[in-house]
C-alpha atoms as a PDB file:
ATOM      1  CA  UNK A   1       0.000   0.000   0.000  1.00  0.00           C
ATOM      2  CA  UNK A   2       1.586   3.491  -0.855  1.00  0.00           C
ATOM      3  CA  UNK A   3       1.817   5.331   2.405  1.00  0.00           C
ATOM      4  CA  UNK A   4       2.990   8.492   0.582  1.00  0.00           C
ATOM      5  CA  UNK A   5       1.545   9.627  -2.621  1.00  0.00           C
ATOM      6  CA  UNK A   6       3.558  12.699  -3.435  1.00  0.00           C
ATOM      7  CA  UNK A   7       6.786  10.530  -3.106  1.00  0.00           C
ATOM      8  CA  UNK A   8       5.783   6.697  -3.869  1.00  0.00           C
ATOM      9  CA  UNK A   9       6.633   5.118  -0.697  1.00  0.00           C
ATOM     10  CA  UNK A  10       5.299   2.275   0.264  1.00  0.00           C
ATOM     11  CA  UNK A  11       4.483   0.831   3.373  1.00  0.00           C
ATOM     12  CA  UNK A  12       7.109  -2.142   3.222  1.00  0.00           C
ATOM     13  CA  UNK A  13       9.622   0.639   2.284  1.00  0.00           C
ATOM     14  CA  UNK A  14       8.936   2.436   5.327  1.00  0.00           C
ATOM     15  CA  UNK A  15       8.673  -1.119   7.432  1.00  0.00           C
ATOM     16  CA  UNK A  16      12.023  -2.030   5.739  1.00  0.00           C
ATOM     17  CA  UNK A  17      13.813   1.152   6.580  1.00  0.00           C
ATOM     18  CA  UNK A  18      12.614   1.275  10.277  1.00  0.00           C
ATOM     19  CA  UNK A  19      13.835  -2.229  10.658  1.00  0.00           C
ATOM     20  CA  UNK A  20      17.024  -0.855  10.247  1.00  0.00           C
ATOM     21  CA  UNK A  21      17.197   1.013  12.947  1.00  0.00           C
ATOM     22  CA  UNK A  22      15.816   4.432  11.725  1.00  0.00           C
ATOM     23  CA  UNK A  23      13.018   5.790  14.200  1.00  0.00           C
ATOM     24  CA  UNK A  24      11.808   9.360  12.747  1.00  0.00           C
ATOM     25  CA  UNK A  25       9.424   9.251   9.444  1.00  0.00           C
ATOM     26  CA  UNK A  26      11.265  12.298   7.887  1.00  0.00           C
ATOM     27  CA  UNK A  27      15.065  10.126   8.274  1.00  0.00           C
ATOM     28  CA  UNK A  28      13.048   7.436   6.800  1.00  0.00           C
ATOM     29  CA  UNK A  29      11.882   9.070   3.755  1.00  0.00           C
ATOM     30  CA  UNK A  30      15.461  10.848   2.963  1.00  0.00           C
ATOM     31  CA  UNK A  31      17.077   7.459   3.414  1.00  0.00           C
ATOM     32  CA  UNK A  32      14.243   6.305   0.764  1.00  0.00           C
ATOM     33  CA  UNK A  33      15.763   9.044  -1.496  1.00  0.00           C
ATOM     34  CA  UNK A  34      12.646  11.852  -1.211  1.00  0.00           C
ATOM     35  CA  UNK A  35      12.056  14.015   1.499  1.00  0.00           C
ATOM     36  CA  UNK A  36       8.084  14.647   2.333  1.00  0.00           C
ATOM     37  CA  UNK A  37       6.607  17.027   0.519  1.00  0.00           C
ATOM     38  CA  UNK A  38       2.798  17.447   1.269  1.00  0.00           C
ATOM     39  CA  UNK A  39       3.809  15.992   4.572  1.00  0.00           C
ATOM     40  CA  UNK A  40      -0.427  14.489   4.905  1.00  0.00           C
ATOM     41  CA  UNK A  41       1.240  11.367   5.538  1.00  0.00           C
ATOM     42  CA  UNK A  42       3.665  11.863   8.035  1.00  0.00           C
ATOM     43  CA  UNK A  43       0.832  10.577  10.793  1.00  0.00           C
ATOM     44  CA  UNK A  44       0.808   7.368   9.171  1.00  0.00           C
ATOM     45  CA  UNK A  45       4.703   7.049   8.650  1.00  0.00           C
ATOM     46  CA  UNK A  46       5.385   7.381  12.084  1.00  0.00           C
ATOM     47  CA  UNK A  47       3.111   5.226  13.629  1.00  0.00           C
ATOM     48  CA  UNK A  48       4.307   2.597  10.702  1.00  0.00           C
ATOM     49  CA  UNK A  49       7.732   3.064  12.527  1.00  0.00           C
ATOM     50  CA  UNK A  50       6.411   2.852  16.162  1.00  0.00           C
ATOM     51  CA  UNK A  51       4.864  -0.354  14.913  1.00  0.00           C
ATOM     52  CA  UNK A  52       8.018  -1.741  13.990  1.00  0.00           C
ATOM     53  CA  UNK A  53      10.090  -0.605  16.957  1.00  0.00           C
ATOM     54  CA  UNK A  54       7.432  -1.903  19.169  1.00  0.00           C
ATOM     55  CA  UNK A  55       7.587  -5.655  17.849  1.00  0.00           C
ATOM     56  CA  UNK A  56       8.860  -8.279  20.275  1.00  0.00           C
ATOM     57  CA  UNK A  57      11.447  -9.069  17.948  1.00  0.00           C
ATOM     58  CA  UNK A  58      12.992  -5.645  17.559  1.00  0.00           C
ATOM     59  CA  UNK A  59      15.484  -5.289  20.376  1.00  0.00           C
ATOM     60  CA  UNK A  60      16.823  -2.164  19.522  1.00  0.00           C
ATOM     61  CA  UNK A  61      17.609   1.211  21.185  1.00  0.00           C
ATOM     62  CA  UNK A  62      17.317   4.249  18.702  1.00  0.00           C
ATOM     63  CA  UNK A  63      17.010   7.969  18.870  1.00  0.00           C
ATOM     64  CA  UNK A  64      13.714   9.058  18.963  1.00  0.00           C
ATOM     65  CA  UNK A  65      12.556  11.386  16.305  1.00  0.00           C
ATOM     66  CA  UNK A  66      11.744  15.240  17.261  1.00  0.00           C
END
């Protein structure tokens, strides 16, 4: 599912990235290549993110986004 329209991310892209060890939506989507533009989906992002970090199998301790 595209997450943000402006920019093409998808939702895996955004799951994929986080697993990495990136926490903030806007980190995310510069690592993806394209900063937010609109930023309408930024909501969404983030809590994609939290998601991740939040996942039993995620042991990891990252800098929280601002």
């Amino acid at each position: 599912m595209y997450i943000c329209v402006c920019n093409g991310h998808r939702e895996s892209e955004i799951r994929e990235a986080a697993a990495t060890g990136l926490r903030c939506a806007r980190e995310i989507y510069r690592h993806l290549g394209k900063p937010p533009r609109c930023g309408r989906c930024l909501d969404l992002a983030a809590k994609l993110v939290d998601e991740v970090h939040s996942a039993p199998a995620f042991q990891s301790a990252g800098e929280l986004c601002s």
